[in-house]
C-alpha atoms as a PDB file:
ATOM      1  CA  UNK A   1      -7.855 -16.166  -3.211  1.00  0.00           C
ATOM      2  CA  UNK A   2     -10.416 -14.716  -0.213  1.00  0.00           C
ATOM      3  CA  UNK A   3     -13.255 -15.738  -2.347  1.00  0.00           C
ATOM      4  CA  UNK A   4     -14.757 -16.681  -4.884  1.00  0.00           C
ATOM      5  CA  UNK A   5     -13.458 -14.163  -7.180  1.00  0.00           C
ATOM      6  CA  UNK A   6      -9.884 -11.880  -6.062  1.00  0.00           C
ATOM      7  CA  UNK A   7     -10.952  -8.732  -3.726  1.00  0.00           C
ATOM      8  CA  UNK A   8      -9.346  -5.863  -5.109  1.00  0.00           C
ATOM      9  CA  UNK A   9      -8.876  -2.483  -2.886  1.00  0.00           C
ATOM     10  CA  UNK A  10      -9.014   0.526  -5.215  1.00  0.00           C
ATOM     11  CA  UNK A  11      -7.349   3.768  -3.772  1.00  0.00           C
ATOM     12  CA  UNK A  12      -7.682   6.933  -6.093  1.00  0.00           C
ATOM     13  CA  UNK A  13      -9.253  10.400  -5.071  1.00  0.00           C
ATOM     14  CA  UNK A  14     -10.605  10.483  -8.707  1.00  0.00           C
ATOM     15  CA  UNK A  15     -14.118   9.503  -8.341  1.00  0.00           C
ATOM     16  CA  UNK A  16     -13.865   9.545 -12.808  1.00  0.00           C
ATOM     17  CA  UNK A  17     -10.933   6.928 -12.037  1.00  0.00           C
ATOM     18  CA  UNK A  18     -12.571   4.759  -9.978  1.00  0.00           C
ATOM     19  CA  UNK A  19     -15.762   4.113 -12.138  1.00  0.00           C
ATOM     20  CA  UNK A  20     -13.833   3.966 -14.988  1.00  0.00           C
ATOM     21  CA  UNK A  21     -11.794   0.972 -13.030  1.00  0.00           C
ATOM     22  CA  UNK A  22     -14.891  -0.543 -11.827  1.00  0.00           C
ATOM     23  CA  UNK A  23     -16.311  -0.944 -15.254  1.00  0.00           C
ATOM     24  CA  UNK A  24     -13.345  -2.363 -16.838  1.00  0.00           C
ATOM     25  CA  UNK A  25     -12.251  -4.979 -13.963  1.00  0.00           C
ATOM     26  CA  UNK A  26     -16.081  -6.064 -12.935  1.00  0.00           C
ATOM     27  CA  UNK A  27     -17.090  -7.762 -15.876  1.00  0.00           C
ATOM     28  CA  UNK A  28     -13.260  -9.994 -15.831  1.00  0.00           C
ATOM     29  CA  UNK A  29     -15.113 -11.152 -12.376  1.00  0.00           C
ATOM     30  CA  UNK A  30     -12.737  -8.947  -9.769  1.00  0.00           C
ATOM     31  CA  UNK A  31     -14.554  -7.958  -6.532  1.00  0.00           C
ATOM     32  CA  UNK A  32     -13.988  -4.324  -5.884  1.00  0.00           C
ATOM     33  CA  UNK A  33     -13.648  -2.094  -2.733  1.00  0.00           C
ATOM     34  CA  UNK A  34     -12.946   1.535  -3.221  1.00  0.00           C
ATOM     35  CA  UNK A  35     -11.007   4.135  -0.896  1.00  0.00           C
ATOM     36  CA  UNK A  36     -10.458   8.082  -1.900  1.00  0.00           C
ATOM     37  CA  UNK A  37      -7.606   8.406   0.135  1.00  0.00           C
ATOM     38  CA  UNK A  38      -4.775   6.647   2.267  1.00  0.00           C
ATOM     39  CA  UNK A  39      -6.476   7.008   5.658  1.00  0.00           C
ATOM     40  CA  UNK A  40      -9.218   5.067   4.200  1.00  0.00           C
ATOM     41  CA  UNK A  41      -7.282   2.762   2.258  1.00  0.00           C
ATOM     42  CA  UNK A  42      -5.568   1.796   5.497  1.00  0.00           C
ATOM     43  CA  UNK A  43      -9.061   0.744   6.974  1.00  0.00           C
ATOM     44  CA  UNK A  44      -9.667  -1.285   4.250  1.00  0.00           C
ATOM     45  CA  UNK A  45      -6.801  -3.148   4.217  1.00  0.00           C
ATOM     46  CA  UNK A  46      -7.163  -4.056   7.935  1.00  0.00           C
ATOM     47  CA  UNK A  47     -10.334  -5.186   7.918  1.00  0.00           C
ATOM     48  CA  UNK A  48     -10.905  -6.700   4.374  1.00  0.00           C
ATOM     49  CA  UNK A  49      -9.523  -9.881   3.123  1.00  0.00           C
ATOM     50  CA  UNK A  50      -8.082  -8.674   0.194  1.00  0.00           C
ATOM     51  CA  UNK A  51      -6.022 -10.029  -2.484  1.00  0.00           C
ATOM     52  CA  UNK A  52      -4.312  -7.292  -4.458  1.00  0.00           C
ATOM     53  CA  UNK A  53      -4.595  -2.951  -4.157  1.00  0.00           C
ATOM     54  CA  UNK A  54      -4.611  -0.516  -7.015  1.00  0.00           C
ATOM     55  CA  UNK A  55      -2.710   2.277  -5.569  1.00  0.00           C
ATOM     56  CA  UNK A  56      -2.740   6.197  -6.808  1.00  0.00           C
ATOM     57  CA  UNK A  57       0.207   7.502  -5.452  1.00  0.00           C
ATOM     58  CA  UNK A  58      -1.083  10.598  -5.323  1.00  0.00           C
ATOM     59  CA  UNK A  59      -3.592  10.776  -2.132  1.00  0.00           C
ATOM     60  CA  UNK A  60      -4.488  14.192  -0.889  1.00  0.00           C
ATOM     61  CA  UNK A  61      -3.853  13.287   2.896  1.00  0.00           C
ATOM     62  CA  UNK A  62      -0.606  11.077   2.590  1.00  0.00           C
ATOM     63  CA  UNK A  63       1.164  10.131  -0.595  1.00  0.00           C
ATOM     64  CA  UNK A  64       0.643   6.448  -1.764  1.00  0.00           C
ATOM     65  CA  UNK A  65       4.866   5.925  -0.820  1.00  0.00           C
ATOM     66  CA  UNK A  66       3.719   5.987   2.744  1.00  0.00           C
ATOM     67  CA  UNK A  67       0.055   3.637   2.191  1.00  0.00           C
ATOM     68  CA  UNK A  68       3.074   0.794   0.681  1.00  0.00           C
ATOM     69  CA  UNK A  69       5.644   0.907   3.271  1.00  0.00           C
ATOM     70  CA  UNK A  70       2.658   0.608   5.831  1.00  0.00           C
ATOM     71  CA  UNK A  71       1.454  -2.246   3.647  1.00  0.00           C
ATOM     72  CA  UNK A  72       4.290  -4.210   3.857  1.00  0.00           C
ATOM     73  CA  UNK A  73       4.987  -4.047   7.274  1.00  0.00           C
ATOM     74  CA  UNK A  74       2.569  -6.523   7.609  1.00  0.00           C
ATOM     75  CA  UNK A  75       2.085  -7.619   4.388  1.00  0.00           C
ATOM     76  CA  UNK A  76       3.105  -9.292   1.265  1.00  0.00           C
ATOM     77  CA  UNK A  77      -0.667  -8.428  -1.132  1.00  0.00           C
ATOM     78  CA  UNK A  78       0.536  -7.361  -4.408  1.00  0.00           C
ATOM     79  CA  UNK A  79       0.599  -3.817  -4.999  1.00  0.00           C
ATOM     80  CA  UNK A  80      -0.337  -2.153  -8.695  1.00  0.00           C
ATOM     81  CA  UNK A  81       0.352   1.256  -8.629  1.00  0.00           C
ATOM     82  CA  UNK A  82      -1.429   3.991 -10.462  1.00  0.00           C
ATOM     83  CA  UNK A  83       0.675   7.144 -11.017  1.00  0.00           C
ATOM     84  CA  UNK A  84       0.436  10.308 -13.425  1.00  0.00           C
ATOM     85  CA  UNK A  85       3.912  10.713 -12.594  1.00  0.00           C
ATOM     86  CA  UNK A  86       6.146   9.842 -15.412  1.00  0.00           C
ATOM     87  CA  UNK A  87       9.302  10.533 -13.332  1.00  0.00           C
ATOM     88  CA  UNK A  88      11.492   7.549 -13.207  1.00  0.00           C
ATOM     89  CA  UNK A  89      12.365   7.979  -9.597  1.00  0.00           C
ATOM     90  CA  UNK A  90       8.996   7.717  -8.321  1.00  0.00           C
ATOM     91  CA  UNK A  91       8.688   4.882 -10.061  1.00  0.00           C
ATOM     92  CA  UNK A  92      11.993   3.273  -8.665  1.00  0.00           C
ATOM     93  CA  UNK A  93      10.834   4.537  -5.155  1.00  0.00           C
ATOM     94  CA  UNK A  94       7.639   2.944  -5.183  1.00  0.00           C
ATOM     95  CA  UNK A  95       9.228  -0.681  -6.829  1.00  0.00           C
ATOM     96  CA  UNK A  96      11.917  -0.477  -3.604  1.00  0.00           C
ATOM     97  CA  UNK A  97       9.310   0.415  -1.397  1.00  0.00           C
ATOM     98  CA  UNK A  98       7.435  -3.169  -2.820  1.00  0.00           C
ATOM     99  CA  UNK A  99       5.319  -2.380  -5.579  1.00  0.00           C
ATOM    100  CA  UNK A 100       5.381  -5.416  -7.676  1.00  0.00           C
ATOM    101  CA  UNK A 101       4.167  -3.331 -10.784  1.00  0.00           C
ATOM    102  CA  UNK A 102       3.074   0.026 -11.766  1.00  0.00           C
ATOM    103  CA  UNK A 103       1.408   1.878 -15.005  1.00  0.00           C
ATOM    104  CA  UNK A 104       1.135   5.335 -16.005  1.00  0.00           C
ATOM    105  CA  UNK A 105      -2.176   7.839 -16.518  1.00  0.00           C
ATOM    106  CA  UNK A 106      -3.395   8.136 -18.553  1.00  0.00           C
ATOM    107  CA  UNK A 107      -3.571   4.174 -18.752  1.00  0.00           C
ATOM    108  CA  UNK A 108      -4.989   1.294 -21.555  1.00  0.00           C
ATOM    109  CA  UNK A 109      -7.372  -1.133 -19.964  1.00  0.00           C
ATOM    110  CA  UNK A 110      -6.478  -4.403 -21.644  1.00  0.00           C
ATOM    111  CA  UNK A 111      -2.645  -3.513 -20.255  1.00  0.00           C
ATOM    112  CA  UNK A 112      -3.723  -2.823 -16.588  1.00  0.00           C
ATOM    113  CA  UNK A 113      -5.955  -5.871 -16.661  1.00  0.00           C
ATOM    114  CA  UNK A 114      -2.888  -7.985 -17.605  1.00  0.00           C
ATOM    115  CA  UNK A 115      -0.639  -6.490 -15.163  1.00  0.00           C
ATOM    116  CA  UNK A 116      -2.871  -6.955 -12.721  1.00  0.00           C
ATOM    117  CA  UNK A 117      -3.344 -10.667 -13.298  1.00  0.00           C
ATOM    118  CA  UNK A 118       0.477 -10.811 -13.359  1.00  0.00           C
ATOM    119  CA  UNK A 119       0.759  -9.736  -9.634  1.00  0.00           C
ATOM    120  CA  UNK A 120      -2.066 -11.931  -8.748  1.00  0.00           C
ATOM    121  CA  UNK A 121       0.518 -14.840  -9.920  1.00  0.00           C
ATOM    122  CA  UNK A 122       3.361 -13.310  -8.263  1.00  0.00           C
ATOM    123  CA  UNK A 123       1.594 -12.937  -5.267  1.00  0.00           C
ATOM    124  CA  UNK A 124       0.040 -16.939  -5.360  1.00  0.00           C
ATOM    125  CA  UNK A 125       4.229 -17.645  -5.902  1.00  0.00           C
ATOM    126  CA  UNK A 126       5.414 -15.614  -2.909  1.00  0.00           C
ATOM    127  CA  UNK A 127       3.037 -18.026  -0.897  1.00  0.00           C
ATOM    128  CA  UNK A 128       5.675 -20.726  -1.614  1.00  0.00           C
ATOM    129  CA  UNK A 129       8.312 -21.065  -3.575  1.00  0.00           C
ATOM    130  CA  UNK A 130       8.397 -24.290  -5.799  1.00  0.00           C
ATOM    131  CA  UNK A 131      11.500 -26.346  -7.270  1.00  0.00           C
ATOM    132  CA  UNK A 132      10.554 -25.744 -10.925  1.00  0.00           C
ATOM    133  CA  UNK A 133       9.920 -22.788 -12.359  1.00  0.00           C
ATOM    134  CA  UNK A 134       8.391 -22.619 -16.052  1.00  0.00           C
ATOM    135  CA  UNK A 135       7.309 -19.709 -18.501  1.00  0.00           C
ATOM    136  CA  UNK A 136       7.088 -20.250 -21.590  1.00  0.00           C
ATOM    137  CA  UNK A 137       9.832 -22.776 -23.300  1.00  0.00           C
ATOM    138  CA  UNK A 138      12.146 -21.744 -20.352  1.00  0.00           C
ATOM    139  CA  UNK A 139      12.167 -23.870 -17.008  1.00  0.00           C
ATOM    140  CA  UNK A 140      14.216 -23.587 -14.559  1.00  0.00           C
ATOM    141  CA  UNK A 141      15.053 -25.859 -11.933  1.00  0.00           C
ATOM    142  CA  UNK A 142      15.735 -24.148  -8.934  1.00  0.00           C
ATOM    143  CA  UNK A 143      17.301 -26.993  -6.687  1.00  0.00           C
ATOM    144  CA  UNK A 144      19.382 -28.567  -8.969  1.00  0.00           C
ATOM    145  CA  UNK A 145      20.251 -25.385 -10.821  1.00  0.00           C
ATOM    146  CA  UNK A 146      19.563 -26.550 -14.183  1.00  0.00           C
ATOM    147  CA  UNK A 147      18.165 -24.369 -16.895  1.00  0.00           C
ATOM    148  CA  UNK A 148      16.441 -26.034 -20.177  1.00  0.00           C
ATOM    149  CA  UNK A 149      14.940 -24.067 -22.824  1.00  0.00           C
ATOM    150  CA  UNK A 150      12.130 -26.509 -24.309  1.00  0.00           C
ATOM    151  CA  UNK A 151      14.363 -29.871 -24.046  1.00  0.00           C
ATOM    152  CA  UNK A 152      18.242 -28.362 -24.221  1.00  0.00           C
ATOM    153  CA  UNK A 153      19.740 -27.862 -21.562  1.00  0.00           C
ATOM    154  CA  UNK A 154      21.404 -24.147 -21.228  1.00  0.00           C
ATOM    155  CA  UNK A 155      24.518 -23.138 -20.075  1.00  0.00           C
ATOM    156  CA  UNK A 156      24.876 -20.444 -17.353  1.00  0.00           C
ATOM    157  CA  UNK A 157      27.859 -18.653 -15.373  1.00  0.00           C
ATOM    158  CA  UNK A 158      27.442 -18.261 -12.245  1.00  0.00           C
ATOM    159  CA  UNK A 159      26.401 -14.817 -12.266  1.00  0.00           C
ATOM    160  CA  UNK A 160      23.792 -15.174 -15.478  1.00  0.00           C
ATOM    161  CA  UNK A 161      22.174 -17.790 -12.938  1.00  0.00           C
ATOM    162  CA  UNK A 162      22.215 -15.284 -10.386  1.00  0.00           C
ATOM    163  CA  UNK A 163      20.605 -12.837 -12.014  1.00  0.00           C
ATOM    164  CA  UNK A 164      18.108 -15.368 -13.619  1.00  0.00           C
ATOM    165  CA  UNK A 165      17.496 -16.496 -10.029  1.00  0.00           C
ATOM    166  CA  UNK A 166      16.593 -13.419  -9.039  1.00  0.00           C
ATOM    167  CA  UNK A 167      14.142 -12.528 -11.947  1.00  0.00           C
ATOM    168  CA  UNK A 168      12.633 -15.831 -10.981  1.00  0.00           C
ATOM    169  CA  UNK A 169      12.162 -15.341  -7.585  1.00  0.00           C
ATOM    170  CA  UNK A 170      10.392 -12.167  -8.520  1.00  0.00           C
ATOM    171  CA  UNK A 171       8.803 -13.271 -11.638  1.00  0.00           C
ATOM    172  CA  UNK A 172       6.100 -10.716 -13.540  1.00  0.00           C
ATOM    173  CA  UNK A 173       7.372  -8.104 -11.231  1.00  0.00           C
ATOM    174  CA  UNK A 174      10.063  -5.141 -12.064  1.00  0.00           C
ATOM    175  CA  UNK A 175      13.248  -5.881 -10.794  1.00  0.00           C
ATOM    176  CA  UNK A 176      15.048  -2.410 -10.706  1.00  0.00           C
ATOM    177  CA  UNK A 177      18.732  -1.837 -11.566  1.00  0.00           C
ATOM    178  CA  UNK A 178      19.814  -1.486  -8.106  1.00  0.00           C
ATOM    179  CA  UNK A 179      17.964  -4.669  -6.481  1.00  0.00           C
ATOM    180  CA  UNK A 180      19.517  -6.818  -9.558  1.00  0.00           C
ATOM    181  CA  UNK A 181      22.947  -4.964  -8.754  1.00  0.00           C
ATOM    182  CA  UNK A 182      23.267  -5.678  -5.074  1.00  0.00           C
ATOM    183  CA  UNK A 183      21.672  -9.438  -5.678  1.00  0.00           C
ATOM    184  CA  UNK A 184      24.514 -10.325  -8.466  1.00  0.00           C
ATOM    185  CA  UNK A 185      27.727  -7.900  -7.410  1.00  0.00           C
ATOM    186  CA  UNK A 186      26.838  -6.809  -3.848  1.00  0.00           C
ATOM    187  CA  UNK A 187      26.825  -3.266  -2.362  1.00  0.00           C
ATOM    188  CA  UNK A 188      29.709  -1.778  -3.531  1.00  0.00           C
ATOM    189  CA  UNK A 189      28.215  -2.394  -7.290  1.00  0.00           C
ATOM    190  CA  UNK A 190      25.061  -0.420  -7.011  1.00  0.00           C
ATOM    191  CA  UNK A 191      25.912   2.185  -9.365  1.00  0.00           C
ATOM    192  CA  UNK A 192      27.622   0.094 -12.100  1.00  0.00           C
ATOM    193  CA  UNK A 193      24.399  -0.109 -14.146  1.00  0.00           C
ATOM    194  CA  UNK A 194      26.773  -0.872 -17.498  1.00  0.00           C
ATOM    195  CA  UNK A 195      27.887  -4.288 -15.914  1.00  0.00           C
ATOM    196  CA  UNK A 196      23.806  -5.345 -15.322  1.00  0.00           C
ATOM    197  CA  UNK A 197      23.646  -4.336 -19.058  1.00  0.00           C
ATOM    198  CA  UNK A 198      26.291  -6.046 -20.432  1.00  0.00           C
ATOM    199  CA  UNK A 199      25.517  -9.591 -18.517  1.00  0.00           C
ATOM    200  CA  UNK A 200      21.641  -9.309 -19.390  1.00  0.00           C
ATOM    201  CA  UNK A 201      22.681  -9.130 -23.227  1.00  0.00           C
ATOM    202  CA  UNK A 202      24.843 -12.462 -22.425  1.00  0.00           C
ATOM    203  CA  UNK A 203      22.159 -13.862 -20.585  1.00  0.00           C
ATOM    204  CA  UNK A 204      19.244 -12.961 -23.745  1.00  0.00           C
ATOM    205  CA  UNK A 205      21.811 -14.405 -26.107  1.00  0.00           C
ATOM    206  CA  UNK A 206      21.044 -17.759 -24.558  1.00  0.00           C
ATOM    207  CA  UNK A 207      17.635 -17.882 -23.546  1.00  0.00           C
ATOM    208  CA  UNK A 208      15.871 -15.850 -26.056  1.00  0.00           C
ATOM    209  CA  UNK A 209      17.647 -17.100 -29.738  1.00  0.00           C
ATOM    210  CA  UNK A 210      16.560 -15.818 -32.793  1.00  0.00           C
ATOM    211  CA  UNK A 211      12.910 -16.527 -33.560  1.00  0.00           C
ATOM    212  CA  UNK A 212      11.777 -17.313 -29.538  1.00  0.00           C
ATOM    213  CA  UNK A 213       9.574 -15.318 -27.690  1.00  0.00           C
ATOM    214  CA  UNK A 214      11.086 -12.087 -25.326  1.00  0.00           C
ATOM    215  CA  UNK A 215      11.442 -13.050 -22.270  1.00  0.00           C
ATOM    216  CA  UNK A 216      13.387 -10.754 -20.330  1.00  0.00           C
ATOM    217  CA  UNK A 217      11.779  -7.479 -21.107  1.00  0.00           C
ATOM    218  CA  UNK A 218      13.436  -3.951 -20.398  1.00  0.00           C
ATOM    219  CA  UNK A 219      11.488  -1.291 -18.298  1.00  0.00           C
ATOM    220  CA  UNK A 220      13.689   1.676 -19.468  1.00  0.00           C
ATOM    221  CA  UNK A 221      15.418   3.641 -16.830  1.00  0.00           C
ATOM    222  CA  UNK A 222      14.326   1.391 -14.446  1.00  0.00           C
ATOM    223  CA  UNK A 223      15.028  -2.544 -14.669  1.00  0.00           C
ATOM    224  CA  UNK A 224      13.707  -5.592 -15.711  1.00  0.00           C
ATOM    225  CA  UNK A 225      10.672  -8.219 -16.007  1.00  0.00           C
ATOM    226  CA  UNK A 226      10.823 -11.908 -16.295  1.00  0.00           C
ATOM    227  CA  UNK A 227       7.285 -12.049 -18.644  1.00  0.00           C
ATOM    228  CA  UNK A 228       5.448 -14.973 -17.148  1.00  0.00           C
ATOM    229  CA  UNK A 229       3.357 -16.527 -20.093  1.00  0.00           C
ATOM    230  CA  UNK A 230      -0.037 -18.152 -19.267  1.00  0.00           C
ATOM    231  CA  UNK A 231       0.326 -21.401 -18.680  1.00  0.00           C
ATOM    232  CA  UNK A 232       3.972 -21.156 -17.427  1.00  0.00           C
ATOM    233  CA  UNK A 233       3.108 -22.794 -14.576  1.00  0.00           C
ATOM    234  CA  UNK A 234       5.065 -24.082 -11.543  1.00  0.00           C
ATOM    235  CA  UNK A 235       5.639 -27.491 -10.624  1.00  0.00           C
END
C-alpha cells in the first residue's frame, strides 16, 4: 500500500455522496481524497500515490468511461465504480474498459466496503502472479496445473481449466461473457454465450458439490466472479 493505511481517490459530483462515503470508509481506516469531477480526478491521480478510485461514471465534464481508459493507460490501480445506471451495457463497458468491480445507487455500505477490499486484493495479485492460488477449500496450482478441492484432487478438461485459469488470474473481479468467451473459444465465439453457460455448470458440478460454499458466483447479464474468501491466500 502507499501508506500506512490504502489512499482512496473518490470521484462523484454529489457532495451528499461523498460524505456519505467518507463516513462509512474512514472509520475501516481508508485514507480519502475527493474529486467532483474527471478533470480533477485526473490531477489526483497524477500526483497522489493512490491505491484504489471510487469512480461515478457520471461526471458533468467527461463521463467516468473516459477517467478509466485514461487510467489504464498508465495504470493498473483498481477501479470501483459507482453508477446509478442499471443498464447492463454500461456496466459491461466500464468492466472492458478495466473496472475490476462496480455497484449500483443507490448502494449498501457493508457491500461496497467488501467490494472494495476485494479489488484491493486483486490489485496486491496483479503485482505478481504466484504459483498457488487458494480461496477457500479450492487451490489451484497454476504451474503444474493441478486443481485440489481441500485434499482431492479434481479433474478438469482442458477448457474447464481454461476458464478456471482465467477467473483466477482475475480473481474478485467480474469477468464478463465476452472476455471468458474469447479466453476459452477465441474470437469467432464471442457471441455463443450458451456454450460459457453450459461449461460453467460442468465446471460448478466439480468444484462447488453439494453442501460447499459458492464459489463461482453469477453477475446476471454480465459474467462471472471467482469469490475470494478471507484468508484464501496465495502462496
Amino acid at each position: 500500500m502507499a501508506g500506512k493505511f490504502p489512499k482512496i481517490l473518490i470521484v462523484d459530483d454529489e457532495p451528499q455522496i461523498r460524505r456519505f462515503l467518507r463516513t462509512g470508509l474512514q472509520p475501516h481506516g481508508y485514507e480519502l481524497v475527493e474529486a467532483g469531477n474527471g478533470g480533477e480526478a485526473l490531477k489526483l491521480f497524477a500526483k497522489e500515490k493512490l491505491d484504489a478510485i471510487v469512480l461515478d461514471l457520471g461526471l458533468p465534464d467527461q463521463d467516468g468511461f473516459a477517467v478509466i481508459e485514461q487510467v489504464r493507460a498508465t495504470s493498473l490501480i483498481p477501479i470501483l465504480v459507482l453508477s446509478a445506471r442499471s443498464d447492463v451495457d454500461g456496466k459491461v463497458r466500464a468492466l472492458e474498459l478495466g473496472a475490476d468491480d462496480y455497484v449500483t445507487k443507490p448502494f449498501d455500505m457493508a457491500e461496497l466496503l467488501a467490494r472494495l477490499r476485494a479489488a484491493l486484493r486483486h490489485g496486491l495479485q496483479s503485482a505478481g502472479e504466484a504459483p498457488v492460488f487458494h480461496t477457500g477449500r479450492l487451490s489451484v496450482d497454476l504451474v503444474n496445473r493441478h486443481v485440489h478441492l481441500a485434499d482431492v484432487e479434481v479433474h478438469l478438461s482442458p477448457k474447464e481449466y481454461s476458464l478456471l485459469r482465467f477467473l483466477v488470474a482475475h480473481a474478485g473481479k467480474v469477468a464478463t461473457h465476452q472476455q471468458l468467451l474469447q479466453e476459452v473459444w477465441g474470437p469467432a465465439h464471442l457471441e455463443d454465450v450458451q456454450y460459457l453457460r453450459v461449461l460453467m455448470r460442468q465446471l460448478r458440478q466439480k468444484l462447488e458439490p453439494k453442501g460447499e460454499m459458492n464459489l463461482l458466483i453469477t453477475e446476471a447479464g454480465i459474467g462471472y466472479r471467482l469469490l475470494v474468501v478471507p484468508g484464501g491466500t496465495e502462496a
